[in-house]
PDB file of N, CA and C in Angstrom:
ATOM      1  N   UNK A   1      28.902  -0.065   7.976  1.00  0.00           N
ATOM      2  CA  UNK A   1      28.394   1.286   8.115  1.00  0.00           C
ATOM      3  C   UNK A   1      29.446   2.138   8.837  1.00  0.00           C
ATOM      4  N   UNK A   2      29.314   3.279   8.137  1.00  0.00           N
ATOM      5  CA  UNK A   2      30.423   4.540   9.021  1.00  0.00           C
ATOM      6  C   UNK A   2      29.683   4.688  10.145  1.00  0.00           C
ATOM      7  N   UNK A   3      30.628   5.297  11.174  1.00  0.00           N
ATOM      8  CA  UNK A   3      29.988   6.099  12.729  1.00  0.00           C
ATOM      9  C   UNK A   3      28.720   6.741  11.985  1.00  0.00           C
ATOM     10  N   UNK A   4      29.507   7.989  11.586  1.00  0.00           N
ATOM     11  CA  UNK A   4      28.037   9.172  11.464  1.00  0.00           C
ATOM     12  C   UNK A   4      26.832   8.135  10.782  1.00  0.00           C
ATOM     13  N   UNK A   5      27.468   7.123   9.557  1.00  0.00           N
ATOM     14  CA  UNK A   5      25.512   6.666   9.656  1.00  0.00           C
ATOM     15  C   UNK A   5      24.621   6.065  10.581  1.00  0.00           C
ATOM     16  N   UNK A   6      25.887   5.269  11.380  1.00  0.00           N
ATOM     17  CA  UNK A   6      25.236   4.462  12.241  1.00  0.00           C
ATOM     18  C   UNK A   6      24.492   5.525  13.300  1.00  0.00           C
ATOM     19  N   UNK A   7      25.378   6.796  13.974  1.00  0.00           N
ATOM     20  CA  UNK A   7      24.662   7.880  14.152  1.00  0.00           C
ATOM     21  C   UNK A   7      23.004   8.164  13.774  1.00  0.00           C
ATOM     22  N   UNK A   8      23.515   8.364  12.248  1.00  0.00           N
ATOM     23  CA  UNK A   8      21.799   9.002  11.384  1.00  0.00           C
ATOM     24  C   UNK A   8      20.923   8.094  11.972  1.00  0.00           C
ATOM     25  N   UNK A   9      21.373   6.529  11.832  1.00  0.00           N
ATOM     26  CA  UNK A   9      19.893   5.635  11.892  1.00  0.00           C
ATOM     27  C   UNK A   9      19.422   5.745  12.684  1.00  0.00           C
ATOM     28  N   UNK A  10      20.544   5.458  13.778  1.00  0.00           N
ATOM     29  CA  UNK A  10      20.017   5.564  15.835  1.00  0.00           C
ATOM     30  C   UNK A  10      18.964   6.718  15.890  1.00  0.00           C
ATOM     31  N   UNK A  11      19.447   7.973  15.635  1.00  0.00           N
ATOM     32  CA  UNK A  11      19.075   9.291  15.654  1.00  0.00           C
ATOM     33  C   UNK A  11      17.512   8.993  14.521  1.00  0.00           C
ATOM     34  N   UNK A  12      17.262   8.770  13.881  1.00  0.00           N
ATOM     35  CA  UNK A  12      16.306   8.549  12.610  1.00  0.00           C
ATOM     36  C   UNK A  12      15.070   7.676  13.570  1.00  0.00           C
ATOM     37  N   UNK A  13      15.541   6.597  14.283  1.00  0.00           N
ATOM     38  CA  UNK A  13      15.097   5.578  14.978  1.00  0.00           C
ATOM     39  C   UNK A  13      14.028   5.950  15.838  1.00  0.00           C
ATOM     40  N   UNK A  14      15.061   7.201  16.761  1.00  0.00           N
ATOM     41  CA  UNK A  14      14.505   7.475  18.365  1.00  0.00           C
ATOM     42  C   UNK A  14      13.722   8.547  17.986  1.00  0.00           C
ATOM     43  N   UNK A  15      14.160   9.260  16.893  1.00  0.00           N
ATOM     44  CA  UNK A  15      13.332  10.408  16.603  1.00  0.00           C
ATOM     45  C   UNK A  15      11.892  10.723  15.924  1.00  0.00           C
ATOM     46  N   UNK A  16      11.950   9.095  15.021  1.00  0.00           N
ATOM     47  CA  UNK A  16      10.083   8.881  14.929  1.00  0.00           C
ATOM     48  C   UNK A  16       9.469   8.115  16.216  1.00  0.00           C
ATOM     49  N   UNK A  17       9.855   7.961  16.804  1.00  0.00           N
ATOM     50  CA  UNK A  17       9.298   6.907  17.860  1.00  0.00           C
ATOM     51  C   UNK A  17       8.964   7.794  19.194  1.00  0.00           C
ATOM     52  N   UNK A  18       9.671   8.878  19.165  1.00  0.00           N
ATOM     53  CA  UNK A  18      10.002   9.775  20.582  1.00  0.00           C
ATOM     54  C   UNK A  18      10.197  11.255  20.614  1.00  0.00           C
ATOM     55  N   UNK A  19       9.434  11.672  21.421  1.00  0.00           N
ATOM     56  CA  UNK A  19       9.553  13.289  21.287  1.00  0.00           C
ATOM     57  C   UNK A  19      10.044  14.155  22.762  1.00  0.00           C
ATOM     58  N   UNK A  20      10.801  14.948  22.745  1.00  0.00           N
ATOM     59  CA  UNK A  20      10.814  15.645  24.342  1.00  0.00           C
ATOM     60  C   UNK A  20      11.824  15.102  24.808  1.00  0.00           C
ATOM     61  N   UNK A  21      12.962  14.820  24.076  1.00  0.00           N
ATOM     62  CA  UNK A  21      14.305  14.061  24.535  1.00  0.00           C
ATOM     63  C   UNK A  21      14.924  14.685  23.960  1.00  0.00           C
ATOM     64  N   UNK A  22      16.448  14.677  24.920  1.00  0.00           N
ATOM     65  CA  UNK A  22      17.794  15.589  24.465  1.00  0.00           C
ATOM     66  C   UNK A  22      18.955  14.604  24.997  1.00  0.00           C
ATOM     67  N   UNK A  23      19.866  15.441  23.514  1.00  0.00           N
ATOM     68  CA  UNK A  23      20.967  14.499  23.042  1.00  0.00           C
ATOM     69  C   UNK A  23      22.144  15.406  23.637  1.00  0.00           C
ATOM     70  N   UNK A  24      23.426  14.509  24.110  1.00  0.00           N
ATOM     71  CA  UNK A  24      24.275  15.527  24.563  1.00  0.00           C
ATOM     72  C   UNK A  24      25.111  14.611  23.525  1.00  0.00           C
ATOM     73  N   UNK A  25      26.415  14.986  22.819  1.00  0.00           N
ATOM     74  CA  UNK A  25      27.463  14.080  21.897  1.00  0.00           C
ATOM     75  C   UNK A  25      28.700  14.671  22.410  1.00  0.00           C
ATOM     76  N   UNK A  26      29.921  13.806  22.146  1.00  0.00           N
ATOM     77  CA  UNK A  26      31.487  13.869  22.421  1.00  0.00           C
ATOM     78  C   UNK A  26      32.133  13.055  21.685  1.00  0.00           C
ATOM     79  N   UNK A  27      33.301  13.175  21.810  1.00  0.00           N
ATOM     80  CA  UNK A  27      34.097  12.408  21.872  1.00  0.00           C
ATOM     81  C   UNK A  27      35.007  12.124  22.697  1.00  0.00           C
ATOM     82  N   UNK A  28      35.570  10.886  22.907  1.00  0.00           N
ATOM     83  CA  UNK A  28      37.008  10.431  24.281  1.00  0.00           C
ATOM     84  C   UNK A  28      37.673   9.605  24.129  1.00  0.00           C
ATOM     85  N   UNK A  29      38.536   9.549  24.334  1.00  0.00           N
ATOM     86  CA  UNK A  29      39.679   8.495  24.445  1.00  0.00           C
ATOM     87  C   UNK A  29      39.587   7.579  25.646  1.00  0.00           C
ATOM     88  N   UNK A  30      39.810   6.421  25.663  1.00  0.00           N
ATOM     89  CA  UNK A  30      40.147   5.549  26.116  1.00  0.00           C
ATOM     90  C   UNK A  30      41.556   5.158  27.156  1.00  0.00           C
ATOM     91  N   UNK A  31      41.756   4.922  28.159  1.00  0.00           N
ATOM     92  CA  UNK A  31      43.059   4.816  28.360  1.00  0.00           C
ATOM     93  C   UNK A  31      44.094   3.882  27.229  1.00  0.00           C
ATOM     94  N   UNK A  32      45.460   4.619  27.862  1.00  0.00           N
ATOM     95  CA  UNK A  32      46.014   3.705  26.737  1.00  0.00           C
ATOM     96  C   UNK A  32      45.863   2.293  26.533  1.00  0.00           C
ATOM     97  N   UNK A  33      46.167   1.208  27.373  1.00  0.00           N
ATOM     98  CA  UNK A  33      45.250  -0.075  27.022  1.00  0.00           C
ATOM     99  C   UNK A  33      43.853  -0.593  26.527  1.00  0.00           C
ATOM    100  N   UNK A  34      43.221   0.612  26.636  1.00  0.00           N
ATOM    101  CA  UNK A  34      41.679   0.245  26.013  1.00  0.00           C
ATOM    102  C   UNK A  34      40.869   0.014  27.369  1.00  0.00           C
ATOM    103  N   UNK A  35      39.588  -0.156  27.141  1.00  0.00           N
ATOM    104  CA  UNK A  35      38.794  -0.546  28.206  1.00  0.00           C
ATOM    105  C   UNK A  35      38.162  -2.019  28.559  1.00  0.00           C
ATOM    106  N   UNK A  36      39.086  -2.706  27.626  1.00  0.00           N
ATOM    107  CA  UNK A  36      38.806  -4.351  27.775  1.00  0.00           C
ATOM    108  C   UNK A  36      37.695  -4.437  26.504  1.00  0.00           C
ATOM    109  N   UNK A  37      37.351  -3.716  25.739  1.00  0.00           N
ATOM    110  CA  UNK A  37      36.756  -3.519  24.757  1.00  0.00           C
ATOM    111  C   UNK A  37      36.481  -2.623  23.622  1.00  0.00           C
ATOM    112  N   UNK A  38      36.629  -0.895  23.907  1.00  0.00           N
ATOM    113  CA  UNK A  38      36.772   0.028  23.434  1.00  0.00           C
ATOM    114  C   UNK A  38      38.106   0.351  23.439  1.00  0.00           C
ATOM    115  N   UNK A  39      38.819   0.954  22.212  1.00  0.00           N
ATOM    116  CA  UNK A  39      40.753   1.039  21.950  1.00  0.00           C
ATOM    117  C   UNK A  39      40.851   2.246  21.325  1.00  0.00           C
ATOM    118  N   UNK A  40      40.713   3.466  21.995  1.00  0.00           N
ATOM    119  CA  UNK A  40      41.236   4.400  21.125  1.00  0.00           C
ATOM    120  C   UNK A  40      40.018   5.622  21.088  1.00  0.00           C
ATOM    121  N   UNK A  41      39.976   6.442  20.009  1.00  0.00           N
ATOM    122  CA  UNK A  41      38.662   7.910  20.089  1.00  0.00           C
ATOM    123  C   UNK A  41      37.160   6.773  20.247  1.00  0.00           C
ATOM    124  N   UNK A  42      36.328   7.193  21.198  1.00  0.00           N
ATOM    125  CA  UNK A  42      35.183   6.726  21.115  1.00  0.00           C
ATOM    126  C   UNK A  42      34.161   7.889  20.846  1.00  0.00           C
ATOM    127  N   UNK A  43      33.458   7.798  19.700  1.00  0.00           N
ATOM    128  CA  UNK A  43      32.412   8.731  19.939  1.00  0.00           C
ATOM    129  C   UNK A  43      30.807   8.618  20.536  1.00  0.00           C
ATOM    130  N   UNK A  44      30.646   9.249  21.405  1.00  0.00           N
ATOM    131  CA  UNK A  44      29.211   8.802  22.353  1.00  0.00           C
ATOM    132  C   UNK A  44      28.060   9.874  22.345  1.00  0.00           C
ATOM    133  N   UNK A  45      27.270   9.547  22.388  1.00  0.00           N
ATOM    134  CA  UNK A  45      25.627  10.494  22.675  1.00  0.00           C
ATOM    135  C   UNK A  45      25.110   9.823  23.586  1.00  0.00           C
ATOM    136  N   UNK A  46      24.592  10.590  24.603  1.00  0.00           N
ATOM    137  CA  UNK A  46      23.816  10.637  25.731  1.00  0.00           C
ATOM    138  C   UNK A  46      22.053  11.002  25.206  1.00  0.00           C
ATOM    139  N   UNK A  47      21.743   9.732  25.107  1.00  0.00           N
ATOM    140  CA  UNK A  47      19.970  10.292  25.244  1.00  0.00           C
ATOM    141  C   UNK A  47      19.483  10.520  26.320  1.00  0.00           C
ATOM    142  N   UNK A  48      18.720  11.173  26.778  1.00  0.00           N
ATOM    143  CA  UNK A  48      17.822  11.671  27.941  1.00  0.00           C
ATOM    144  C   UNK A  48      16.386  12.222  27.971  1.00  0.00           C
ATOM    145  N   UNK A  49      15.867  11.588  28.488  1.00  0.00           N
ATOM    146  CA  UNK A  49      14.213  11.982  29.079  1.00  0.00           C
ATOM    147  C   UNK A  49      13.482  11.163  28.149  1.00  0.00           C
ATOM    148  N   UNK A  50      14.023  10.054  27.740  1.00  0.00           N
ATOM    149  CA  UNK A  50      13.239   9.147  27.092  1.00  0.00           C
ATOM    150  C   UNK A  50      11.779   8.290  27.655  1.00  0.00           C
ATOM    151  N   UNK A  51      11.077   7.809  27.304  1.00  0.00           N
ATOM    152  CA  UNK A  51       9.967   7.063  28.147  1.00  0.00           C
ATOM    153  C   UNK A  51      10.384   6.198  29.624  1.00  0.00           C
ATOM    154  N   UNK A  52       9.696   6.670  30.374  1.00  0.00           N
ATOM    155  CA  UNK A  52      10.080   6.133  31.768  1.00  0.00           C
ATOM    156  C   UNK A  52      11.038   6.768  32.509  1.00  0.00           C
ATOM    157  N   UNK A  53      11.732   8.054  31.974  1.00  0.00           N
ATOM    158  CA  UNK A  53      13.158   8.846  32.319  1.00  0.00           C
ATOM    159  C   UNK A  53      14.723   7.862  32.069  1.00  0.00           C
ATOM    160  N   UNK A  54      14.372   7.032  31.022  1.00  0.00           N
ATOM    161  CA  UNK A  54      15.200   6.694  30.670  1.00  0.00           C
ATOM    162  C   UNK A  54      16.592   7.104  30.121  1.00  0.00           C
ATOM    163  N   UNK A  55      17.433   7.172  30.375  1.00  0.00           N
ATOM    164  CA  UNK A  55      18.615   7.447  29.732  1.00  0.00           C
ATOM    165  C   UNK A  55      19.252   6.575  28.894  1.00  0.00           C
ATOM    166  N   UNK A  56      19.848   6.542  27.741  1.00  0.00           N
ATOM    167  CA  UNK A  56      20.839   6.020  27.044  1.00  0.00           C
ATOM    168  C   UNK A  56      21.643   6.288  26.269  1.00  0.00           C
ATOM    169  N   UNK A  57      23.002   5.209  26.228  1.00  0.00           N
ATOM    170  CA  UNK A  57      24.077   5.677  25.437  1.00  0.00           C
ATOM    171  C   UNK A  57      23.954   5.119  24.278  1.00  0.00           C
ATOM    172  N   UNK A  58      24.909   6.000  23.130  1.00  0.00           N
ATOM    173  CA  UNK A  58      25.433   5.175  21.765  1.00  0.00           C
ATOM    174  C   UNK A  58      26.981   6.046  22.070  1.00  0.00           C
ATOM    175  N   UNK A  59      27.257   4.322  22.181  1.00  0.00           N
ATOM    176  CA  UNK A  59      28.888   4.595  22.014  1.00  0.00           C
ATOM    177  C   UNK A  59      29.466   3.807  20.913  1.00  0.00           C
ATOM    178  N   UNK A  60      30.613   4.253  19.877  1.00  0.00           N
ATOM    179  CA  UNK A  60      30.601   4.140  18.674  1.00  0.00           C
ATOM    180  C   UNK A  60      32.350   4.027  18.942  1.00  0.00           C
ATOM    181  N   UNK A  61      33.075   2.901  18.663  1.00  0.00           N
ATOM    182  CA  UNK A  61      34.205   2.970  18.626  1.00  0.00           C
ATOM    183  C   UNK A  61      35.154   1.908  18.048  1.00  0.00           C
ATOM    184  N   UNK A  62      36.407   1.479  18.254  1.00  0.00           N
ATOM    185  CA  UNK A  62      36.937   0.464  17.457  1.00  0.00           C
ATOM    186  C   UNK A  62      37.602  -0.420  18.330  1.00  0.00           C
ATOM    187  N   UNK A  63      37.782  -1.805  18.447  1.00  0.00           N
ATOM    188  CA  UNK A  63      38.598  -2.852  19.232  1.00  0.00           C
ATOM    189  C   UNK A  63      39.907  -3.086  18.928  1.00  0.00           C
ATOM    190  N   UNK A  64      40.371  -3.789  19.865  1.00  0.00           N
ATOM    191  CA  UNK A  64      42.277  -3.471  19.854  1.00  0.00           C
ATOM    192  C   UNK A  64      42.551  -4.190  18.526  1.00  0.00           C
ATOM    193  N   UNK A  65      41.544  -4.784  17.750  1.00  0.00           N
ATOM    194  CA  UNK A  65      42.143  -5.643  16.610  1.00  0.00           C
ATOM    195  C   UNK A  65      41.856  -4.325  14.992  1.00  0.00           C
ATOM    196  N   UNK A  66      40.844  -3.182  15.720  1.00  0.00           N
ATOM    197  CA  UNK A  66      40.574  -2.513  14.737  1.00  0.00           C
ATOM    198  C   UNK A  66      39.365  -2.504  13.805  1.00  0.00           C
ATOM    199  N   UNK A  67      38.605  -3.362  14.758  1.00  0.00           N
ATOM    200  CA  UNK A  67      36.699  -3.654  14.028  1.00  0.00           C
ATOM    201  C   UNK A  67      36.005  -2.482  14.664  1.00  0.00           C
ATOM    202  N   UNK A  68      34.862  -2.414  14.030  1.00  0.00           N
ATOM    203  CA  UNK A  68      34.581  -1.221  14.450  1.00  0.00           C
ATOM    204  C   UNK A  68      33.212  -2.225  15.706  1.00  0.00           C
ATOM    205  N   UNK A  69      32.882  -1.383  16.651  1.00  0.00           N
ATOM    206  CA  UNK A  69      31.934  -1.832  18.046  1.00  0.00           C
ATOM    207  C   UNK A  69      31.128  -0.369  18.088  1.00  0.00           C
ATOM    208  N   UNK A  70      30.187  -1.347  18.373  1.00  0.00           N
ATOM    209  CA  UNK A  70      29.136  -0.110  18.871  1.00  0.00           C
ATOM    210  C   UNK A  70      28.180  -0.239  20.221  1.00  0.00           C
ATOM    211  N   UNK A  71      27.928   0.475  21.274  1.00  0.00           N
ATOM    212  CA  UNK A  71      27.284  -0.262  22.159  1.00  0.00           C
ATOM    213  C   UNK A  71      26.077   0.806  22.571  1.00  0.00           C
ATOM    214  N   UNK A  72      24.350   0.171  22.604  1.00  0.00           N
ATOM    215  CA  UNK A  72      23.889   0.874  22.498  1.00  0.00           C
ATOM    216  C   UNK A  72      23.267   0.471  23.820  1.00  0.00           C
ATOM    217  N   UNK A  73      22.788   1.186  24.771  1.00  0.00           N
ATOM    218  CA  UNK A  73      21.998   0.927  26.538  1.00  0.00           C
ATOM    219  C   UNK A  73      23.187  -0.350  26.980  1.00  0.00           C
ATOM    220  N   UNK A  74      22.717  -1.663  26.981  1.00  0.00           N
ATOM    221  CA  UNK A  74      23.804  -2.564  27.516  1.00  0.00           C
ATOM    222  C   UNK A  74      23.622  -3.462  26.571  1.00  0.00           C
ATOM    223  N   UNK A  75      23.254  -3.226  25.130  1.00  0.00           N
ATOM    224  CA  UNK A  75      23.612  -4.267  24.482  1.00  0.00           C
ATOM    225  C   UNK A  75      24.954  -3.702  23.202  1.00  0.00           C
ATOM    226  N   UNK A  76      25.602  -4.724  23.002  1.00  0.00           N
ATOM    227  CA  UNK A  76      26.958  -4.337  21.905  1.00  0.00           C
ATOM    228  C   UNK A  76      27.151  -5.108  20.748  1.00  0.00           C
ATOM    229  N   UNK A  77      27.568  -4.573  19.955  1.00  0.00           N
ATOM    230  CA  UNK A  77      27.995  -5.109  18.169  1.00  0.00           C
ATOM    231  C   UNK A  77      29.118  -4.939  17.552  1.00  0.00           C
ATOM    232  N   UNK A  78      29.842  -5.954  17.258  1.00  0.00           N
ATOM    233  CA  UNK A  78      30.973  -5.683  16.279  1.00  0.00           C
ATOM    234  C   UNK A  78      30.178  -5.580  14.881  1.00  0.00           C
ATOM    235  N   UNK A  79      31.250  -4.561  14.327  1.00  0.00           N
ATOM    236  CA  UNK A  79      30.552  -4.480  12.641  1.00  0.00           C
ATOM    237  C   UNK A  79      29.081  -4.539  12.030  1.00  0.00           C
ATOM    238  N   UNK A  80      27.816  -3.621  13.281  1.00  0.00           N
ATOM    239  CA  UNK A  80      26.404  -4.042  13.352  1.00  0.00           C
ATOM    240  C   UNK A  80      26.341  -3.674  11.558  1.00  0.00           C
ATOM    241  N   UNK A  81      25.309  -4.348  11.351  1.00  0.00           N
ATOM    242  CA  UNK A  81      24.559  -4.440   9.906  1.00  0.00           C
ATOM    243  C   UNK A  81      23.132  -3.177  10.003  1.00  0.00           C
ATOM    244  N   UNK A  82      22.065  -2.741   9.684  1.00  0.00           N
ATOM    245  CA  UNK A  82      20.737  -2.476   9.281  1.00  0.00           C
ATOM    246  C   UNK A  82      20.445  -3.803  10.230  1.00  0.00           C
ATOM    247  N   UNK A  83      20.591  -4.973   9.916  1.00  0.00           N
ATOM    248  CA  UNK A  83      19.455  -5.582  11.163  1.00  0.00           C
ATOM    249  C   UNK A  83      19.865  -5.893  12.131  1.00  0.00           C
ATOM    250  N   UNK A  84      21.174  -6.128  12.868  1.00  0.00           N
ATOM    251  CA  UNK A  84      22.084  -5.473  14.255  1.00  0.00           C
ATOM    252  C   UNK A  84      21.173  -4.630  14.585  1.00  0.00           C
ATOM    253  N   UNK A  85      21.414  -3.570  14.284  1.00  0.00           N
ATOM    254  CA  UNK A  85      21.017  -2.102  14.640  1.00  0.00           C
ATOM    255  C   UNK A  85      19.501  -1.771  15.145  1.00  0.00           C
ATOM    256  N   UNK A  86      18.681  -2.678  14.453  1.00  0.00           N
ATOM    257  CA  UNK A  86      17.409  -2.910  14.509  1.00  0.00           C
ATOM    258  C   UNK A  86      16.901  -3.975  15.774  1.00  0.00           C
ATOM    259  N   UNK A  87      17.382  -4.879  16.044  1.00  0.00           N
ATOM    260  CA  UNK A  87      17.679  -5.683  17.197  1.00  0.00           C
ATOM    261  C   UNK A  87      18.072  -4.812  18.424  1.00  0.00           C
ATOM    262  N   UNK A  88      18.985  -3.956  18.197  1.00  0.00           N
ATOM    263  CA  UNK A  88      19.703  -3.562  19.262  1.00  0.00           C
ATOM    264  C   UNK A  88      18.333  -2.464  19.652  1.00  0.00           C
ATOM    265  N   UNK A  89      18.068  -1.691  18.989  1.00  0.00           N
ATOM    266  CA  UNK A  89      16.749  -0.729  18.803  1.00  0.00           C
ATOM    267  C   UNK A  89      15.702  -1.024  19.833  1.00  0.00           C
ATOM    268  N   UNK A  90      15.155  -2.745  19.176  1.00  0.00           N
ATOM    269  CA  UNK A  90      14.313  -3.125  19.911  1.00  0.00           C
ATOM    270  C   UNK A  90      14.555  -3.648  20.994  1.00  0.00           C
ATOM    271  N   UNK A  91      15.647  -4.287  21.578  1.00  0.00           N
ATOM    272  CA  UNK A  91      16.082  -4.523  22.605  1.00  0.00           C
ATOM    273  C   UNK A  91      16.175  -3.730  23.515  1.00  0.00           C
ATOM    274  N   UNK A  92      16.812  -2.698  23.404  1.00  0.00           N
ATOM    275  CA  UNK A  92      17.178  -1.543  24.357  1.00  0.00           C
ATOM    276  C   UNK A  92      16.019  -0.484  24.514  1.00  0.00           C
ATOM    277  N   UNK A  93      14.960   0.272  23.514  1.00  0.00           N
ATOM    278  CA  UNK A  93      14.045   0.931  23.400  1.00  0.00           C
ATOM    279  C   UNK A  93      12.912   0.488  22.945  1.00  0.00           C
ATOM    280  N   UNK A  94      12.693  -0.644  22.782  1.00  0.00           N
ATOM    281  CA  UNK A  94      11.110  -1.069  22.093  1.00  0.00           C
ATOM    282  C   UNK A  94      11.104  -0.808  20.629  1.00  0.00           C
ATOM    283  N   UNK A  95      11.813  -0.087  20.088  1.00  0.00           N
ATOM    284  CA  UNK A  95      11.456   0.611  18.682  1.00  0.00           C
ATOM    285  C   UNK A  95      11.984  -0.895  17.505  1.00  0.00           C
ATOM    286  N   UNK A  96      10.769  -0.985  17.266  1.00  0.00           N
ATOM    287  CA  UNK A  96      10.605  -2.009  16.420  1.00  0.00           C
ATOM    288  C   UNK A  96      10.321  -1.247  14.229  1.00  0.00           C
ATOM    289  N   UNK A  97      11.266  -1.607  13.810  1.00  0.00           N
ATOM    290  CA  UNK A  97      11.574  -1.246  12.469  1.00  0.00           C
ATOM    291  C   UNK A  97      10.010  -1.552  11.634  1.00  0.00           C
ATOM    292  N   UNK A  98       9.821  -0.383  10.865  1.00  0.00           N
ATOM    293  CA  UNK A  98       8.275  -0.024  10.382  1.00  0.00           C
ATOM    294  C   UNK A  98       8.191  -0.490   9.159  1.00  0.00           C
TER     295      UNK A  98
END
């Protein structure tokens, strides 16, 4: 999956499940060595005011070998699939695939 879909789904995900939450998005670079995991433009969204005043990230970026990683609250995926993504969902937010 590209960023922006993996984007749509996240976004598709939180948005039947949750109402009264705001998204902030960017993009950033990395130092030049990477961050021991992230190598290069990372693109991120900030969720906020989720159930419980939860906050969370989707950070969307590539490893020094060039796979693509994605890391969503504190869990992470190389090359997540539709059911990655769905795992990670329910792991991090409860949102269990309908």
């Amino acid at each position: 999956m590209t960023a922006p879909e993996i984007q749509q789904y996240i976004e598709t995900a939180i948005s039947a499940n949750f109402s009264g939450y705001t998204t902030e998005a960017g993009e950033m670079m990395t130092s030049e060595g990477g961050d021991g995991r992230f190598f290069g433009k990372v693109e991120a969204t900030m969720y906020s005011g989720l159930p419980g005043g939860k906050d969370v990230f989707l950070a969307i970026g590539k490893t020094s070998k060039q796979l693509q990683i994605i890391k969503l609250g504190d869990s992470e995926s190389v090359k997540p699939s539709e059911a990655e993504l769905d795992l990670l969902l329910l792991k991090e937010l409860g949102i269990e695939k309908k």
